[in-house]
N, C-alpha and C. Protein backbone atom coordinates (compact mmCIF):
# COMPACT_ATOMS: atom_id res chain seq x y z
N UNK A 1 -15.41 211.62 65.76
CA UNK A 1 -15.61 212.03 67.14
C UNK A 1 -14.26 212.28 67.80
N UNK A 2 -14.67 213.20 68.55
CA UNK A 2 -13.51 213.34 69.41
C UNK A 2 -12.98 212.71 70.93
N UNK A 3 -11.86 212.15 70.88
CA UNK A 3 -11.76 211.28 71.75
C UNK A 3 -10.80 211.88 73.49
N UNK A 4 -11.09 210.47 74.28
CA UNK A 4 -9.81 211.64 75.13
C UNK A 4 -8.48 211.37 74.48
N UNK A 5 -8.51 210.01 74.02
CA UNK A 5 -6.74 210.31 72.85
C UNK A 5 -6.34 211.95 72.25
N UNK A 6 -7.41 212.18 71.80
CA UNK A 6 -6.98 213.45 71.10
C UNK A 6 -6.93 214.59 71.56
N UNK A 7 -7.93 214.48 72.56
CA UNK A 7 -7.45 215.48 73.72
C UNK A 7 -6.77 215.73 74.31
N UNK A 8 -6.23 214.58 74.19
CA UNK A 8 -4.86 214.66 75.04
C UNK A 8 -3.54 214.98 74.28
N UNK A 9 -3.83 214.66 73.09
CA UNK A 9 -2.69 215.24 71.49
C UNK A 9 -2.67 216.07 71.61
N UNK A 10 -4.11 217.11 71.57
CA UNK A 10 -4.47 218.24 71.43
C UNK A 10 -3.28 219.34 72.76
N UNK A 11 -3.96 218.99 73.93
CA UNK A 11 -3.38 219.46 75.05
C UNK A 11 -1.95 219.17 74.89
N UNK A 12 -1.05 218.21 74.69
CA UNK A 12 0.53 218.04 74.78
C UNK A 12 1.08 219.23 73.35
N UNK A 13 -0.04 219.06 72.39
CA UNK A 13 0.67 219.60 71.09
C UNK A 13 0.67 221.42 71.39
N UNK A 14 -0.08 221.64 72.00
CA UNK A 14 -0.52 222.80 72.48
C UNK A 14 0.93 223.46 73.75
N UNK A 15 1.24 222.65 74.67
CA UNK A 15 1.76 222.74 75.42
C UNK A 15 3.36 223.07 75.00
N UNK A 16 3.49 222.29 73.70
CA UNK A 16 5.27 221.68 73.34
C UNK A 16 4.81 223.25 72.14
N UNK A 17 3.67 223.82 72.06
CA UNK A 17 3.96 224.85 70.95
C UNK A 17 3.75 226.34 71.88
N UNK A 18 2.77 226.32 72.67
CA UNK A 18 3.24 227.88 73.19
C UNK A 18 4.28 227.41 74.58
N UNK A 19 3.96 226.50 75.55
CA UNK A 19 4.93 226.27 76.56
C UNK A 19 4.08 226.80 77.37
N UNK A 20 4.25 226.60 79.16
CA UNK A 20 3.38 225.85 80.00
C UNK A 20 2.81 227.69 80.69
N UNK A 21 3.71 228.46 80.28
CA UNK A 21 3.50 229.86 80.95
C UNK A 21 2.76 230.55 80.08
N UNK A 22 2.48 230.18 78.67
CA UNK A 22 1.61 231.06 77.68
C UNK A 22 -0.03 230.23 77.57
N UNK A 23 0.36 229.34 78.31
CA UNK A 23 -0.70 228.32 77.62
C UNK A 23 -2.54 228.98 78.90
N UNK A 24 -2.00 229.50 79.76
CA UNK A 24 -2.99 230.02 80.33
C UNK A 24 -3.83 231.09 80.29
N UNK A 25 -2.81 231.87 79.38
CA UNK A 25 -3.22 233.11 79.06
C UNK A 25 -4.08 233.01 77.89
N UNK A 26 -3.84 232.27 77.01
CA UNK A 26 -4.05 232.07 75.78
C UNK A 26 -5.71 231.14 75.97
N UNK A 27 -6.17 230.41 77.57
CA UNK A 27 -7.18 229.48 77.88
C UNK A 27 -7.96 231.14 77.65
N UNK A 28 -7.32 231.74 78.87
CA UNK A 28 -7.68 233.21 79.54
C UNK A 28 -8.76 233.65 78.03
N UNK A 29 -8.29 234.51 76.99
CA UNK A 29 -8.02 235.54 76.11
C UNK A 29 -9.09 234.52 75.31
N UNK A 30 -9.18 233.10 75.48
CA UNK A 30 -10.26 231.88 74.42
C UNK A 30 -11.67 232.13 75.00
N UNK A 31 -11.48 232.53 76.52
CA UNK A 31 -12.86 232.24 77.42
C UNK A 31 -13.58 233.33 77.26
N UNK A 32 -12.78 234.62 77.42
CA UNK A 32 -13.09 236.01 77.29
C UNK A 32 -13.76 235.94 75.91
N UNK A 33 -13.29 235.56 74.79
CA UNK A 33 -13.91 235.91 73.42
C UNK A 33 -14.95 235.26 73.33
N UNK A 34 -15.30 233.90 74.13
CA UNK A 34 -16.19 233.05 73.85
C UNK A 34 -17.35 233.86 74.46
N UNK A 35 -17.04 234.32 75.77
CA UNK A 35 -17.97 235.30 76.61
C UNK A 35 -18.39 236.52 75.62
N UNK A 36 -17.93 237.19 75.11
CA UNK A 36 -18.16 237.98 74.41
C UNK A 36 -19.20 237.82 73.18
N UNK A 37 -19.32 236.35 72.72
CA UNK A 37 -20.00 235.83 71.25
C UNK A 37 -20.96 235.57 71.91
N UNK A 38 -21.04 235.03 73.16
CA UNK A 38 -22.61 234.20 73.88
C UNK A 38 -23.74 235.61 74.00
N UNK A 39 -22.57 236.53 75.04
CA UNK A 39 -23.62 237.90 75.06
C UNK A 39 -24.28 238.47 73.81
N UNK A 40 -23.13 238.90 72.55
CA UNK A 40 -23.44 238.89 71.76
C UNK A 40 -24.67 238.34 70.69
N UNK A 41 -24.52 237.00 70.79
CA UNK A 41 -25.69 236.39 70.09
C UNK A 41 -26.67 236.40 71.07
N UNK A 42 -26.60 236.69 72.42
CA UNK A 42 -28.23 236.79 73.03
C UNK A 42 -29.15 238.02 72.99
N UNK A 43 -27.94 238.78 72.83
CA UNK A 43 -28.71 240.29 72.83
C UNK A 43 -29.02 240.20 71.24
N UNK A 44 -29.05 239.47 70.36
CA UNK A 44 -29.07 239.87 68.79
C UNK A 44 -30.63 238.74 69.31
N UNK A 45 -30.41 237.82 69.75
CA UNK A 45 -32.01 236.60 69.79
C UNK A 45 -33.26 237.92 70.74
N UNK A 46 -32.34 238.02 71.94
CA UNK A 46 -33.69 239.39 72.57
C UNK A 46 -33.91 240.32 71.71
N UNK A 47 -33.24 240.65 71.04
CA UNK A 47 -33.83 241.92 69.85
C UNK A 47 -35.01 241.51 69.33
N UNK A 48 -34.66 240.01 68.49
CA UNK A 48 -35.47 239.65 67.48
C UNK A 48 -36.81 239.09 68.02
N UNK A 49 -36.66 238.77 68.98
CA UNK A 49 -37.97 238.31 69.67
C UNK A 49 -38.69 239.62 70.41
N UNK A 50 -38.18 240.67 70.61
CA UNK A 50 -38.92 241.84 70.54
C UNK A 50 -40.08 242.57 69.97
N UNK A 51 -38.58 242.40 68.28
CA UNK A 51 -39.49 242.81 67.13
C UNK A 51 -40.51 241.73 66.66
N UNK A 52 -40.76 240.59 67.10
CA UNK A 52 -41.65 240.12 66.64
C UNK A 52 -43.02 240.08 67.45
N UNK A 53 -42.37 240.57 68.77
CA UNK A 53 -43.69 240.98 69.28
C UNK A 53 -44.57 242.18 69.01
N UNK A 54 -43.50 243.10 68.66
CA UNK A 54 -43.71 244.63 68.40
C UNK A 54 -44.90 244.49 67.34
N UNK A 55 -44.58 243.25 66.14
CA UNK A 55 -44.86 243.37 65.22
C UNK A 55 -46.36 242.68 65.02
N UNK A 56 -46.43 241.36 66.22
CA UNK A 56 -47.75 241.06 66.58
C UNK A 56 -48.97 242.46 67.38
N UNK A 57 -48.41 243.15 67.74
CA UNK A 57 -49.60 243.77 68.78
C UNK A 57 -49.34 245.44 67.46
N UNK A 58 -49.04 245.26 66.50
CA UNK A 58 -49.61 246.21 64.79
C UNK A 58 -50.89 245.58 64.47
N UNK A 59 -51.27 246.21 64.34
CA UNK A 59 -53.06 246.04 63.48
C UNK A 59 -52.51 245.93 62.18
């Protein structure tokens, strides 16, 4: 499990490797991609639940 110890490793190790002016951009450019995978996988789940309706109301 992950702890706040390590979160807090995590965050300092992060900090001492890009430095305090890259480190936002880099949150920035993490959130954006994450946004991008959520839409992504919802429009791929609405598809599929489409076609399975499509595929109930076939004789």
């Amino acid at each position: 499990m992950i702890g706040p110890g390590s979160i807090a490793l995590i965050v300092g190790a992060a900090l001492v490797i890009f430095g305090p002016k890259k480190l936002p951009e880099l949150g920035r450019a993490a959130g954006d991609t994450l946004r991008e995978f959520k839409n992504a996988t919802k429009d791929m789940m609405d598809d599929s639940k489409e076609e399975t309706k499509q595929e109930d109301l076939r004789p």
